[in-house]
C-alpha atoms as a PDB file:
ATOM      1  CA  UNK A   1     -20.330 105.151 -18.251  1.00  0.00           C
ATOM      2  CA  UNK A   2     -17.468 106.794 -16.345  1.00  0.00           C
ATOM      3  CA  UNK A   3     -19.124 105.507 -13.084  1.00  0.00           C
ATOM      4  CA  UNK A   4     -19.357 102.443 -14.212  1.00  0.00           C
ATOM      5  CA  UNK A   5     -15.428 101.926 -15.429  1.00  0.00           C
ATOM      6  CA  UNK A   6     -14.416 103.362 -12.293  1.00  0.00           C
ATOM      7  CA  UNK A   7     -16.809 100.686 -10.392  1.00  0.00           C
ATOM      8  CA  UNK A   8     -14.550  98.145 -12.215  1.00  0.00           C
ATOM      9  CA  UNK A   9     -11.514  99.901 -12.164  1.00  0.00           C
ATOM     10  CA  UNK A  10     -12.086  99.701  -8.150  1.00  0.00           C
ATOM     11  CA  UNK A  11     -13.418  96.505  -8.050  1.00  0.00           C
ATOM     12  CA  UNK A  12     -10.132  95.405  -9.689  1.00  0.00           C
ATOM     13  CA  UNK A  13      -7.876  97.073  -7.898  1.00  0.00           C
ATOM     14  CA  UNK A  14      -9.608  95.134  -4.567  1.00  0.00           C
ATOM     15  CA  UNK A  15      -9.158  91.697  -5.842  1.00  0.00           C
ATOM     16  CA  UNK A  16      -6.018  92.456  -7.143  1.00  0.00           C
ATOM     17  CA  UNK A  17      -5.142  94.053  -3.283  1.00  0.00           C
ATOM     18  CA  UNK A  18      -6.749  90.873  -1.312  1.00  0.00           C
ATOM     19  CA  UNK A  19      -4.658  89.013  -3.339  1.00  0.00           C
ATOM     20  CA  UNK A  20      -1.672  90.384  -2.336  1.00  0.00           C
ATOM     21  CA  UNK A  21      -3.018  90.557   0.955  1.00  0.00           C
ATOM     22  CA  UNK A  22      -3.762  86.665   0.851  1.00  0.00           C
ATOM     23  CA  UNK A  23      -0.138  85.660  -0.071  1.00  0.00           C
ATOM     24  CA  UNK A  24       1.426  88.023   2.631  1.00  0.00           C
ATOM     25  CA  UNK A  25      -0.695  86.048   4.759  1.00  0.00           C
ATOM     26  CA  UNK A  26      -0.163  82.641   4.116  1.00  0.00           C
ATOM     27  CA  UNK A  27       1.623  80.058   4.652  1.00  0.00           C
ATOM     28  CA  UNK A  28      -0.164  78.534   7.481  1.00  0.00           C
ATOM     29  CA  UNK A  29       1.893  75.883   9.310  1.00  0.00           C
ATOM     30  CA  UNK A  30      -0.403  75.488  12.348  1.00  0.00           C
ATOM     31  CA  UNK A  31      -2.327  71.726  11.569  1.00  0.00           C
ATOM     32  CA  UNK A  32      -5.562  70.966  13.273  1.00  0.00           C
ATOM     33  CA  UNK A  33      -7.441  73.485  11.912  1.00  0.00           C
ATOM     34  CA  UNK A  34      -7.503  75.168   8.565  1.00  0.00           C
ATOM     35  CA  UNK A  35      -7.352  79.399   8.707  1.00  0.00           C
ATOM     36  CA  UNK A  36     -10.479  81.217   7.155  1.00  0.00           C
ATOM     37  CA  UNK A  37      -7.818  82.748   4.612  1.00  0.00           C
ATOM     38  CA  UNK A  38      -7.407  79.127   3.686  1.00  0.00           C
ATOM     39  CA  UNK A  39     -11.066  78.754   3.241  1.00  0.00           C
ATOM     40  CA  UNK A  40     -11.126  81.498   0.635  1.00  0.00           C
ATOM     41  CA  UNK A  41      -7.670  80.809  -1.240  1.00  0.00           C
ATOM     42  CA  UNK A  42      -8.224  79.785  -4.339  1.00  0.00           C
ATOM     43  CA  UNK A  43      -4.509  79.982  -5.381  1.00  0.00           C
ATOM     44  CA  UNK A  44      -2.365  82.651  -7.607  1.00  0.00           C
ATOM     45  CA  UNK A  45      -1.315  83.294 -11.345  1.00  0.00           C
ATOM     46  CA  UNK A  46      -1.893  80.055 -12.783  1.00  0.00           C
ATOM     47  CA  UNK A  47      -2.556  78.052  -9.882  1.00  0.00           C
ATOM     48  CA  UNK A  48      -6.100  79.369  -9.946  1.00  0.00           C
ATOM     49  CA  UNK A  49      -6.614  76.849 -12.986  1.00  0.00           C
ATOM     50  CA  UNK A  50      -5.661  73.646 -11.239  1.00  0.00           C
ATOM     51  CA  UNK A  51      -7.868  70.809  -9.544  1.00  0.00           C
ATOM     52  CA  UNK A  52      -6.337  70.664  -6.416  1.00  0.00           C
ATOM     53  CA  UNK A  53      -3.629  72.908  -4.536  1.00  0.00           C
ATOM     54  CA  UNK A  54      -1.184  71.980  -1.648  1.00  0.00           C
ATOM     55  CA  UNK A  55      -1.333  74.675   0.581  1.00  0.00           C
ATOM     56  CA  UNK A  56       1.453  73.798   3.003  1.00  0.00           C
ATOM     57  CA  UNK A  57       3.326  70.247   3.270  1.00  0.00           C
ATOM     58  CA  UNK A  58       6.526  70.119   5.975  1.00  0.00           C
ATOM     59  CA  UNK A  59       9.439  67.838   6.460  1.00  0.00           C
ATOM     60  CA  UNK A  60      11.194  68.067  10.127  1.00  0.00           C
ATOM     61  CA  UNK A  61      14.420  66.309  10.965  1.00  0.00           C
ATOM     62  CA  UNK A  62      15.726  65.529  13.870  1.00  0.00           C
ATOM     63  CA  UNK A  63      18.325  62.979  15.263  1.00  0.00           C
ATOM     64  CA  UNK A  64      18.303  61.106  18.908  1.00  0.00           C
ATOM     65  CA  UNK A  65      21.747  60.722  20.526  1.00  0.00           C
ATOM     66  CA  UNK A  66      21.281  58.301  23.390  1.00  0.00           C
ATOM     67  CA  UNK A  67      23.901  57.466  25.860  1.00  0.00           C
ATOM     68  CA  UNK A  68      24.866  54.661  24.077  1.00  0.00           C
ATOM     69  CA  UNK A  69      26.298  56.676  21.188  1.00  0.00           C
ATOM     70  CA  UNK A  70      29.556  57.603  22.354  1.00  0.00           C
ATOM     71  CA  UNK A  71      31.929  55.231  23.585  1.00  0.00           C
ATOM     72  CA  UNK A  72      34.901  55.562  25.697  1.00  0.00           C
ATOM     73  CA  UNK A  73      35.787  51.950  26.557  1.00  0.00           C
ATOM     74  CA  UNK A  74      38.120  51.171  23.478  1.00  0.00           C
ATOM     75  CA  UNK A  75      41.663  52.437  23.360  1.00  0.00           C
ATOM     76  CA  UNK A  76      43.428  54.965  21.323  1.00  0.00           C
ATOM     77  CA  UNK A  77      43.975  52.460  18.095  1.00  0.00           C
ATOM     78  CA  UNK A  78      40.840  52.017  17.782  1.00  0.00           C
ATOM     79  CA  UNK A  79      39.513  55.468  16.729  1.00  0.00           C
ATOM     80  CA  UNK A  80      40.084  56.542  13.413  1.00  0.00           C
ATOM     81  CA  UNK A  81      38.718  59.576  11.615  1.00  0.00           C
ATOM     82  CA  UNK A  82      35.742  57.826  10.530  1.00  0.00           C
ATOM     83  CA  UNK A  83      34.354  57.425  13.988  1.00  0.00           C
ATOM     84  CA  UNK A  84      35.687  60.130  16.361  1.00  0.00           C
ATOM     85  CA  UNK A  85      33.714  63.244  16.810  1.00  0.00           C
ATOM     86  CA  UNK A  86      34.611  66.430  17.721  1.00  0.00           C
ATOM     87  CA  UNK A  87      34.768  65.845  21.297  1.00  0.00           C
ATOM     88  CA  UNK A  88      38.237  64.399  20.373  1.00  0.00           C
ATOM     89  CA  UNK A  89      38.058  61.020  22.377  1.00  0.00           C
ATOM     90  CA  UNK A  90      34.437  59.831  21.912  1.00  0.00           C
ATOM     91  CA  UNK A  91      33.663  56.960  19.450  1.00  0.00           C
ATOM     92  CA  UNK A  92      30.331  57.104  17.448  1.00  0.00           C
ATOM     93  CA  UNK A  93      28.034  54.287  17.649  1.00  0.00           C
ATOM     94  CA  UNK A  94      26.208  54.622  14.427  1.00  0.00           C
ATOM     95  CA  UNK A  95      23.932  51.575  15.603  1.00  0.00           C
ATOM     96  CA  UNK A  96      22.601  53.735  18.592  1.00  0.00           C
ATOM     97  CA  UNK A  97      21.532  56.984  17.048  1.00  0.00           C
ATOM     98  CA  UNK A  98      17.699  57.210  16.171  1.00  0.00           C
ATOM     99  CA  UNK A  99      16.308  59.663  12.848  1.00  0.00           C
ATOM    100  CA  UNK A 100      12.945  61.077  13.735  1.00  0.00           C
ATOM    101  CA  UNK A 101      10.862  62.338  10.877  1.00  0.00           C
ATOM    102  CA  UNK A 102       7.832  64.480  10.657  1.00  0.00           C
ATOM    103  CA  UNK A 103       5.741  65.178   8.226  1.00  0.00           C
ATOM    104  CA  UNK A 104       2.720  67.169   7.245  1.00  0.00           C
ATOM    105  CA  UNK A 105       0.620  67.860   4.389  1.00  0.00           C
ATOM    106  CA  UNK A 106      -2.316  70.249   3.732  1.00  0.00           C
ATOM    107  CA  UNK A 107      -4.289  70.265   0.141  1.00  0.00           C
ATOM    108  CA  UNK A 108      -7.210  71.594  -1.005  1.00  0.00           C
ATOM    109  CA  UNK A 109      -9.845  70.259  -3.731  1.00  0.00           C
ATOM    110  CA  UNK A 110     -10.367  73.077  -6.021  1.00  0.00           C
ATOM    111  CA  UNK A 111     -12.453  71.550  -8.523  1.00  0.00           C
ATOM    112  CA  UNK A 112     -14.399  67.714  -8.787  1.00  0.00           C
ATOM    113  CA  UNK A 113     -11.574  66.004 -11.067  1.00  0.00           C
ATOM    114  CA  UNK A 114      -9.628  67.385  -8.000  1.00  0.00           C
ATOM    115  CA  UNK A 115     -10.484  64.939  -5.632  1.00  0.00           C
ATOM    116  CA  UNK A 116      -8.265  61.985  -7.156  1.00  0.00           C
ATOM    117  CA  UNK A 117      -5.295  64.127  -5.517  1.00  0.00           C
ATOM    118  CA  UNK A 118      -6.415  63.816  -1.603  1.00  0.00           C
ATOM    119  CA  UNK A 119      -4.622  60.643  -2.085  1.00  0.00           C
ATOM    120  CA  UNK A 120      -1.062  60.098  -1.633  1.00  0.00           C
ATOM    121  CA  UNK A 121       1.415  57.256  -1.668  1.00  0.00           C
ATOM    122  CA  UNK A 122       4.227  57.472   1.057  1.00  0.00           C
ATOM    123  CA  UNK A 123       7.056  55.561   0.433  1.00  0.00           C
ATOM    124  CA  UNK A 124       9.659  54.641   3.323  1.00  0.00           C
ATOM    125  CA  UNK A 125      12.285  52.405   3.907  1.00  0.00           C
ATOM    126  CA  UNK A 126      11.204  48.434   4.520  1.00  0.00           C
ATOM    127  CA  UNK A 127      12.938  45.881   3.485  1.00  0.00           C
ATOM    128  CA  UNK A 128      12.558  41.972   3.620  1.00  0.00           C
ATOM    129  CA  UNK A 129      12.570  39.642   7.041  1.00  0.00           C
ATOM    130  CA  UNK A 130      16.407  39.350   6.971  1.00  0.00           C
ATOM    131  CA  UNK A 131      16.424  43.041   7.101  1.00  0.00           C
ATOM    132  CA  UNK A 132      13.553  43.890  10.045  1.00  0.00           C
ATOM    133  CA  UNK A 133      16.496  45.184  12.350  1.00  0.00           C
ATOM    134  CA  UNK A 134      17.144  48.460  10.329  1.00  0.00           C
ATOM    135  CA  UNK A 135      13.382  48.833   9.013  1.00  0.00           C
ATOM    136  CA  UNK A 136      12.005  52.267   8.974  1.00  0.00           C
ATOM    137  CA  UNK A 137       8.994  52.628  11.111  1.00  0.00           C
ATOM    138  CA  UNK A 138       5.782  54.419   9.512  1.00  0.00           C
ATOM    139  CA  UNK A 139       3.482  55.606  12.661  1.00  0.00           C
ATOM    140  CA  UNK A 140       0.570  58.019  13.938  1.00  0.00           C
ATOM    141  CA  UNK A 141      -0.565  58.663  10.836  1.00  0.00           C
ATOM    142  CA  UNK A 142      -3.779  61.030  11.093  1.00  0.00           C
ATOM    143  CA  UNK A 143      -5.606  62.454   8.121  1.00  0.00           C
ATOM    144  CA  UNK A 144      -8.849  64.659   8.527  1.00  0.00           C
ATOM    145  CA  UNK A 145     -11.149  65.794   5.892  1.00  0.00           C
ATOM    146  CA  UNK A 146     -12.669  69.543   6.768  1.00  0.00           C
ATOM    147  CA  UNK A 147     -15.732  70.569   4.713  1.00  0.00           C
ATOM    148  CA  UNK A 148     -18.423  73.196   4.942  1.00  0.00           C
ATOM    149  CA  UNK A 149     -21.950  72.171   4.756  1.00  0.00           C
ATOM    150  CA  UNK A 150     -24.795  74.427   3.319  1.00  0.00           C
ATOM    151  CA  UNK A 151     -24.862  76.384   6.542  1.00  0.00           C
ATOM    152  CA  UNK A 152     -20.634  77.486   6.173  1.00  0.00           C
ATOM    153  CA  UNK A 153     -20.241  75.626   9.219  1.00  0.00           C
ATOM    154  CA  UNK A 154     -17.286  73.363   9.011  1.00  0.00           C
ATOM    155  CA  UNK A 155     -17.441  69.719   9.742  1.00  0.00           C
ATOM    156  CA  UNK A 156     -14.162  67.450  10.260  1.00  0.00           C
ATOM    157  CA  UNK A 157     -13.830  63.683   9.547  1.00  0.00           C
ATOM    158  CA  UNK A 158     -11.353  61.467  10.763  1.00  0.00           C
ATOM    159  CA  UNK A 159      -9.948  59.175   7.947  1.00  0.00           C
ATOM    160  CA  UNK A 160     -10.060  55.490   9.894  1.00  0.00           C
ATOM    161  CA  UNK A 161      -6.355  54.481   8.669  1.00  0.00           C
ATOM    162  CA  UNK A 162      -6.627  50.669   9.095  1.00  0.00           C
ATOM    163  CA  UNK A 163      -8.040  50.199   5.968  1.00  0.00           C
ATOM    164  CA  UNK A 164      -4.997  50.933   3.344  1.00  0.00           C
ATOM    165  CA  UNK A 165      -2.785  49.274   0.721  1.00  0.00           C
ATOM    166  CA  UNK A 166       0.398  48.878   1.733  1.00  0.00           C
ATOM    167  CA  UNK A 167       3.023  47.613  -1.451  1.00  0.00           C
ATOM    168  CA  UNK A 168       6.304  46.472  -1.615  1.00  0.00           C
ATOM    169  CA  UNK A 169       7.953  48.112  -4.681  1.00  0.00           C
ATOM    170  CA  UNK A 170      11.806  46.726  -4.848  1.00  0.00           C
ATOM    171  CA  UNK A 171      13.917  44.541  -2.110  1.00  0.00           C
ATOM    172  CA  UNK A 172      13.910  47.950   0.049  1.00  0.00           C
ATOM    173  CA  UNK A 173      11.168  50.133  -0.296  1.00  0.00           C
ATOM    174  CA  UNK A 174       7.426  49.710   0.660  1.00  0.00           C
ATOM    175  CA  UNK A 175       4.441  52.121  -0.638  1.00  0.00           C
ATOM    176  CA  UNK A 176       1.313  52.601   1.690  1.00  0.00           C
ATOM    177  CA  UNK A 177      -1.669  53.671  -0.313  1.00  0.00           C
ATOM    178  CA  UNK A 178      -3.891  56.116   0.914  1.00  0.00           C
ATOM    179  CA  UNK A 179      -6.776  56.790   0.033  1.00  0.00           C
ATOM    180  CA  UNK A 180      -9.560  59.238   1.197  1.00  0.00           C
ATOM    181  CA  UNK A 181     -13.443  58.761   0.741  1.00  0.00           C
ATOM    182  CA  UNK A 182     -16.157  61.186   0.543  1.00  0.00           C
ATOM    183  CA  UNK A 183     -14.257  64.258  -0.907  1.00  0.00           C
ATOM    184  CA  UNK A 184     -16.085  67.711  -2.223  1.00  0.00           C
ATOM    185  CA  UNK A 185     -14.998  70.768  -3.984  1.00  0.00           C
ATOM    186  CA  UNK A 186     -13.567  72.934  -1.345  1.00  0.00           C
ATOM    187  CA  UNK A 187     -12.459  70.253   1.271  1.00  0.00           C
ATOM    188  CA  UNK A 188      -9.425  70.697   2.862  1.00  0.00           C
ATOM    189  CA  UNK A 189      -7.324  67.613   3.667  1.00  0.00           C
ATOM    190  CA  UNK A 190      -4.994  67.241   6.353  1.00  0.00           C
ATOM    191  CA  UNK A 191      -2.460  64.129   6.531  1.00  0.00           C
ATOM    192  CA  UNK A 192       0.324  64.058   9.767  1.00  0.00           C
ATOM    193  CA  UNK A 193       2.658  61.158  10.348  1.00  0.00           C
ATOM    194  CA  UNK A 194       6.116  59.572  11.590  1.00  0.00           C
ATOM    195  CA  UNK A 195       8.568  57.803  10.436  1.00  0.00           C
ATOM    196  CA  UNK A 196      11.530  56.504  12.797  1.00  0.00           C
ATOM    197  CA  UNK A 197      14.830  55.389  11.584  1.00  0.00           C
ATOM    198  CA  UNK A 198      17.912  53.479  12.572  1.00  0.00           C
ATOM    199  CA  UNK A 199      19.638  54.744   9.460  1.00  0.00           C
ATOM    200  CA  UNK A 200      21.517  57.793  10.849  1.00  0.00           C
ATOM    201  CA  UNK A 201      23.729  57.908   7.324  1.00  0.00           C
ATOM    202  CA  UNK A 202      20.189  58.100   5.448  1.00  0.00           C
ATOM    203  CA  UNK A 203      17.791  61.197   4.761  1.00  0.00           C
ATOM    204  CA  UNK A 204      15.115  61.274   2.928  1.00  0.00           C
ATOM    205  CA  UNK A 205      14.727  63.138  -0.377  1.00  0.00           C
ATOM    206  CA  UNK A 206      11.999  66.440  -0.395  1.00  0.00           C
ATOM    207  CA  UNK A 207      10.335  66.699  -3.386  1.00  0.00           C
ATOM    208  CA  UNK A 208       9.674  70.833  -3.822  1.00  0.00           C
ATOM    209  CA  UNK A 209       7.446  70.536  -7.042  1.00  0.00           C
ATOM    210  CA  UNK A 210       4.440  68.019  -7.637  1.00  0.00           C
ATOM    211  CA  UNK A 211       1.937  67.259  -9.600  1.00  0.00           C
ATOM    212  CA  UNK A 212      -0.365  70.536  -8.762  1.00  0.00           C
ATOM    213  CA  UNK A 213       0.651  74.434  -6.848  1.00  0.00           C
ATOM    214  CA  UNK A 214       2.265  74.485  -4.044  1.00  0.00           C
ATOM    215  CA  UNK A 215       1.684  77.220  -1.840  1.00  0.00           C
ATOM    216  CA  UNK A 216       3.970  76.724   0.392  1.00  0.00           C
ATOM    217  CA  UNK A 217       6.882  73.414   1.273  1.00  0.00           C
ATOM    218  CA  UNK A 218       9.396  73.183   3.864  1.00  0.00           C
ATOM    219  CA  UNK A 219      12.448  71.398   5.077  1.00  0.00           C
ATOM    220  CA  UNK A 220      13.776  71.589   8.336  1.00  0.00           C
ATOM    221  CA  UNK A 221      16.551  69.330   9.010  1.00  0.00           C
ATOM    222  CA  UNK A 222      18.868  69.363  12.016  1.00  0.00           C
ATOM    223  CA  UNK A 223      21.915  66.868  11.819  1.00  0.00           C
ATOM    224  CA  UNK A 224      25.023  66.472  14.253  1.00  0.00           C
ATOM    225  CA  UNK A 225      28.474  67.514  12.689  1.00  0.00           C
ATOM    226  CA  UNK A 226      29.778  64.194  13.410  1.00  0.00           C
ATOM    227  CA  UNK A 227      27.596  63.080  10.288  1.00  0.00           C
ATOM    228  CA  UNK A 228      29.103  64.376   7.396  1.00  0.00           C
ATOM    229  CA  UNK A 229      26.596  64.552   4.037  1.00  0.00           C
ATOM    230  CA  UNK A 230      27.102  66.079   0.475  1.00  0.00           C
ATOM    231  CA  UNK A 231      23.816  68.256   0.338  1.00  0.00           C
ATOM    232  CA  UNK A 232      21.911  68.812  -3.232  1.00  0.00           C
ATOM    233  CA  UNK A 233      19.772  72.373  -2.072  1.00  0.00           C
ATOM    234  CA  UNK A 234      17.863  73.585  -5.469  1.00  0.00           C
ATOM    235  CA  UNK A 235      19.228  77.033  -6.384  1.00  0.00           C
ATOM    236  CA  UNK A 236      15.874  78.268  -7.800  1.00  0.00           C
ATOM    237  CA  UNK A 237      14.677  81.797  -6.958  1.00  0.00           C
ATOM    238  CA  UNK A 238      11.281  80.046  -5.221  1.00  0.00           C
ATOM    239  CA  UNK A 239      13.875  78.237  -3.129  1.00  0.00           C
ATOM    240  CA  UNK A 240      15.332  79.880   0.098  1.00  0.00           C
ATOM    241  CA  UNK A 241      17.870  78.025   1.812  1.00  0.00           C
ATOM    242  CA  UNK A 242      20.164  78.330   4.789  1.00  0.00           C
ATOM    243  CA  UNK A 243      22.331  76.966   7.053  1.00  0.00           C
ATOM    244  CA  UNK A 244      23.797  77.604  10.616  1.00  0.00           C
ATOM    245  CA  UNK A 245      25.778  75.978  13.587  1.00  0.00           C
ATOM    246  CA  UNK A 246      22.817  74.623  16.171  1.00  0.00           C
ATOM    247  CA  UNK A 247      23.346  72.177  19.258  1.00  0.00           C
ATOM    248  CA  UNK A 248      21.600  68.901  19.723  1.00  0.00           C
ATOM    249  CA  UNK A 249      21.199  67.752  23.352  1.00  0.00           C
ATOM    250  CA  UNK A 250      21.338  63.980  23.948  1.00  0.00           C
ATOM    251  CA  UNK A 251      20.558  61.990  26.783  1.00  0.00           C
ATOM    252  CA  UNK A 252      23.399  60.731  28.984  1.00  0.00           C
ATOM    253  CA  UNK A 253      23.553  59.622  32.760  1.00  0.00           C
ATOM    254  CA  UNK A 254      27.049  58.175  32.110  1.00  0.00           C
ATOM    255  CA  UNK A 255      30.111  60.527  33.724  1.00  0.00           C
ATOM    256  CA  UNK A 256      32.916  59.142  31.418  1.00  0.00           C
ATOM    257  CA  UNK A 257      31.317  61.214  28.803  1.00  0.00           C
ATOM    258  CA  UNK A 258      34.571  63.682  27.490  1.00  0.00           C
ATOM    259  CA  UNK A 259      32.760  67.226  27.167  1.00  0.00           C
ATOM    260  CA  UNK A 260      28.877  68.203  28.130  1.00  0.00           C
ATOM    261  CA  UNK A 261      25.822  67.056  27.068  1.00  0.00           C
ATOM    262  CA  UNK A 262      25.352  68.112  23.776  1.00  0.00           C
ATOM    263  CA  UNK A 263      27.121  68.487  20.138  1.00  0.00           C
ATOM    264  CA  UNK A 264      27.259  71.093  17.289  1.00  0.00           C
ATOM    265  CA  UNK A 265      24.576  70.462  14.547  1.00  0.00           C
ATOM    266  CA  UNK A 266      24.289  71.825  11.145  1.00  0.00           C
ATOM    267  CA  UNK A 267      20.577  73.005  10.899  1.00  0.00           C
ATOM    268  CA  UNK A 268      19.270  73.386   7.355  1.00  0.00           C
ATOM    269  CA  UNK A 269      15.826  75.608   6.254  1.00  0.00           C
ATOM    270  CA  UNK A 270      15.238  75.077   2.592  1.00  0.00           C
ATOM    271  CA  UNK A 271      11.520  76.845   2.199  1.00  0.00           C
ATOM    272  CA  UNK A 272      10.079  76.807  -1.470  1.00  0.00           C
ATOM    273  CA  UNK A 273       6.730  79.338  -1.976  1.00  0.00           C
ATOM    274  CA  UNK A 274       4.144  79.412  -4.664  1.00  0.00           C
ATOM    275  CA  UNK A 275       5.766  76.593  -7.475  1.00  0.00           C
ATOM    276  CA  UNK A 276       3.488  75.805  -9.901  1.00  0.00           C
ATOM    277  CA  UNK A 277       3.539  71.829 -11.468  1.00  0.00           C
ATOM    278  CA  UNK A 278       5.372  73.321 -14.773  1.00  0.00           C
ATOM    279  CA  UNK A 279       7.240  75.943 -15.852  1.00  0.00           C
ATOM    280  CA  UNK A 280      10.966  76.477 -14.353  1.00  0.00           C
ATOM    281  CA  UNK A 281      12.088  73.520 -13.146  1.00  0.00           C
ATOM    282  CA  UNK A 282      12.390  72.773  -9.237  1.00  0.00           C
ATOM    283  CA  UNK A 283      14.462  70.396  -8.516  1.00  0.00           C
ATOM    284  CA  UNK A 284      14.543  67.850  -5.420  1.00  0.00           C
ATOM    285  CA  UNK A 285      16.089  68.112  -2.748  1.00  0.00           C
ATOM    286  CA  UNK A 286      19.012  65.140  -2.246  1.00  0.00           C
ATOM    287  CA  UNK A 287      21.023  64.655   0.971  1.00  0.00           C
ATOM    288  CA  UNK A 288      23.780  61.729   0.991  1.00  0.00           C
ATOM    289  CA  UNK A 289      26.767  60.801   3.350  1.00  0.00           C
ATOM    290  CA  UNK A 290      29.959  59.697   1.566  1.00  0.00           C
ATOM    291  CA  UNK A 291      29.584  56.237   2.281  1.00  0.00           C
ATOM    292  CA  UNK A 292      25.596  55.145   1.816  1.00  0.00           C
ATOM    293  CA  UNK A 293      24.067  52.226   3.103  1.00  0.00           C
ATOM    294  CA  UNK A 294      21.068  51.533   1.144  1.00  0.00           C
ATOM    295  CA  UNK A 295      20.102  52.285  -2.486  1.00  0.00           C
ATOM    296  CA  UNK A 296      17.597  55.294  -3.634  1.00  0.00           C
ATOM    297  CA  UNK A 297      14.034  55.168  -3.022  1.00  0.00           C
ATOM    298  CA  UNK A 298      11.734  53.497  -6.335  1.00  0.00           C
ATOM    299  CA  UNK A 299       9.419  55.775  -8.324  1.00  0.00           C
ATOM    300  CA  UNK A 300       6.265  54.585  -8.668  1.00  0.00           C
ATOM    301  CA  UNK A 301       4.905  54.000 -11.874  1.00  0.00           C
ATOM    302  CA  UNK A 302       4.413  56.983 -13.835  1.00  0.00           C
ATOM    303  CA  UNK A 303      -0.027  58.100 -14.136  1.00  0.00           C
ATOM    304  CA  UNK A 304      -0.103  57.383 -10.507  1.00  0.00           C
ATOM    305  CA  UNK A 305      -3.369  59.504  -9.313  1.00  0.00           C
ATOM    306  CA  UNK A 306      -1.245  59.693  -6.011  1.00  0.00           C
ATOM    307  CA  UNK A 307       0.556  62.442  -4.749  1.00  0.00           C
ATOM    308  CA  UNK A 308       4.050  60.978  -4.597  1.00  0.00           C
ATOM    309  CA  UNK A 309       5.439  61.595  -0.487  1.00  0.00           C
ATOM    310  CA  UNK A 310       9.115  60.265   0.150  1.00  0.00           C
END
């Protein structure tokens, strides 16, 4: 009898330990191929109730200064504090200065009334005809499905990505539905695209808690100091943000540029870990500049079997 406590006692005290062991381990960011930690996860606390877990999803900023940005041909009267940056003489050509997005997303089907969440709607910024110049571009989207068969050998699927809905929502915003076939208990989905932007006062929103666990969500956003924005980071103890002074190199062949070939950035890391769907409240993360040019993305309807990606 004492044997036989101890056996559980021990037995215990293992799980309890590779637990541990399996949250010191994760996240992993690397996409392409899923870790065998991954494989085994089945999620923490709570989390080992739900459907369907997101084991990482990623959000990476970063802004292209071309040549064209700063401009030295206008006279003194013309600057004002709007437009000069810290180079002292150089005016900012908003029109000229490209937002490149990345984004990645990992989830994993726990359970068969899981599978309704390897879909997700992402939402980006497209408006109507008369608006085409400063339409966000959605591009190189690539989802893969990795499942073991009988044998534990894994086998990936590329999602063909021709196929899907796409659905304007309001005058600015347009939803492409995506939807993924042929989805098991313990598949692991992976979804990578881009989005490019003209809209260098506009970021979009990061949304830290969904519908099921996260294991692990990141923002990484990099933004020259000429751009000034009021920034909403969640103060939540799952929530780890910072900030510091970076440089941003753009690409110049002129020589009437004032100073070098870069300028200062303020780089934010805002890294949530292990948020479950309820509970204490997450809440999103909001970046606006003090004079915005476009209204707020539109939520989908609410009972959407989507995951929601802005």
């Amino acid at each position: 009898m004492r044997i036989t406590s101890f056996r559980k006692l021990f037995l215990l005290t293992a799980l309890l330990a590779c637990g541990s062991m399996a949250n010191a381990q994760l996240p992993n960011e690397k996409f392409g191929k899923p870790s065998n930690l991954e494989w085994e996860y089945i999620g923490w606390g709570q989390a080992i109730h739900a459907d369907a877990i997101i084991l990482c999803k990623m959000m990476n900023v970063t802004y292209q200064l071309s040549d064209q940005v700063f401009n030295n041909n206008r006279s003194d009267t013309d600057f004002t504090s709007g437009n000069i940056d810290d180079f002292g003489k150089n005016q900012i050509d908003m029109e000229n200065i490209v937002v490149k997005y990345e984004f990645k997303l990992r989830t994993k089907i726990l359970k068969p009334d899981g599978a309704k969440h390897a879909n997700i709607d992402i939402t980006y910024y497209n408006g109507d005809q008369y608006k085409a110049v400063n339409n966000d571009e959605l591009t190189d989207l690539k989802i893969k499905v990795f499942t073991k068969n009988e044998k534990g050998k894994v086998v990936k699927k590329s999602i063909d990505t021709g196929g899907f809905v796409k659905e304007r929502v309001d005058d600015n915003y347009t939803v492409l539905h995506v939807t993924v076939p042929d989805v098991q208990v313990g598949s692991i989905i992976e979804y990578q695209y881009n989005i490019t932007s003209t809209r260098p006062a506009f970021i979009y929103d990061w949304v830290f808690q969904e519908c099921i666990p996260t294991v692990h969500t990141k923002c990484d956003i990099d933004i020259p100091a000429f751009l000034q924005f009021n920034m909403n980071v969640p103060i939540n103890k799952l929530v780890k943000s910072g900030v510091e002074v970076g440089r941003l190199a753009y690409d110049a062949n002129r020589s009437d540029l004032k100073r070098g070939k870069s300028c200062p950035t303020n780089h934010y890391k805002i890294v949530g870990e292990y948020i479950l769907p309820e509970g204490e409240t997450i809440a999103n993360f909001t970046s606006r500049i003090k004079s915005p040019d476009c209204t707020a993305p539109a939520y989908l309807p609410e009972g959407s079997t989507h995951l929601k990606i802005k």
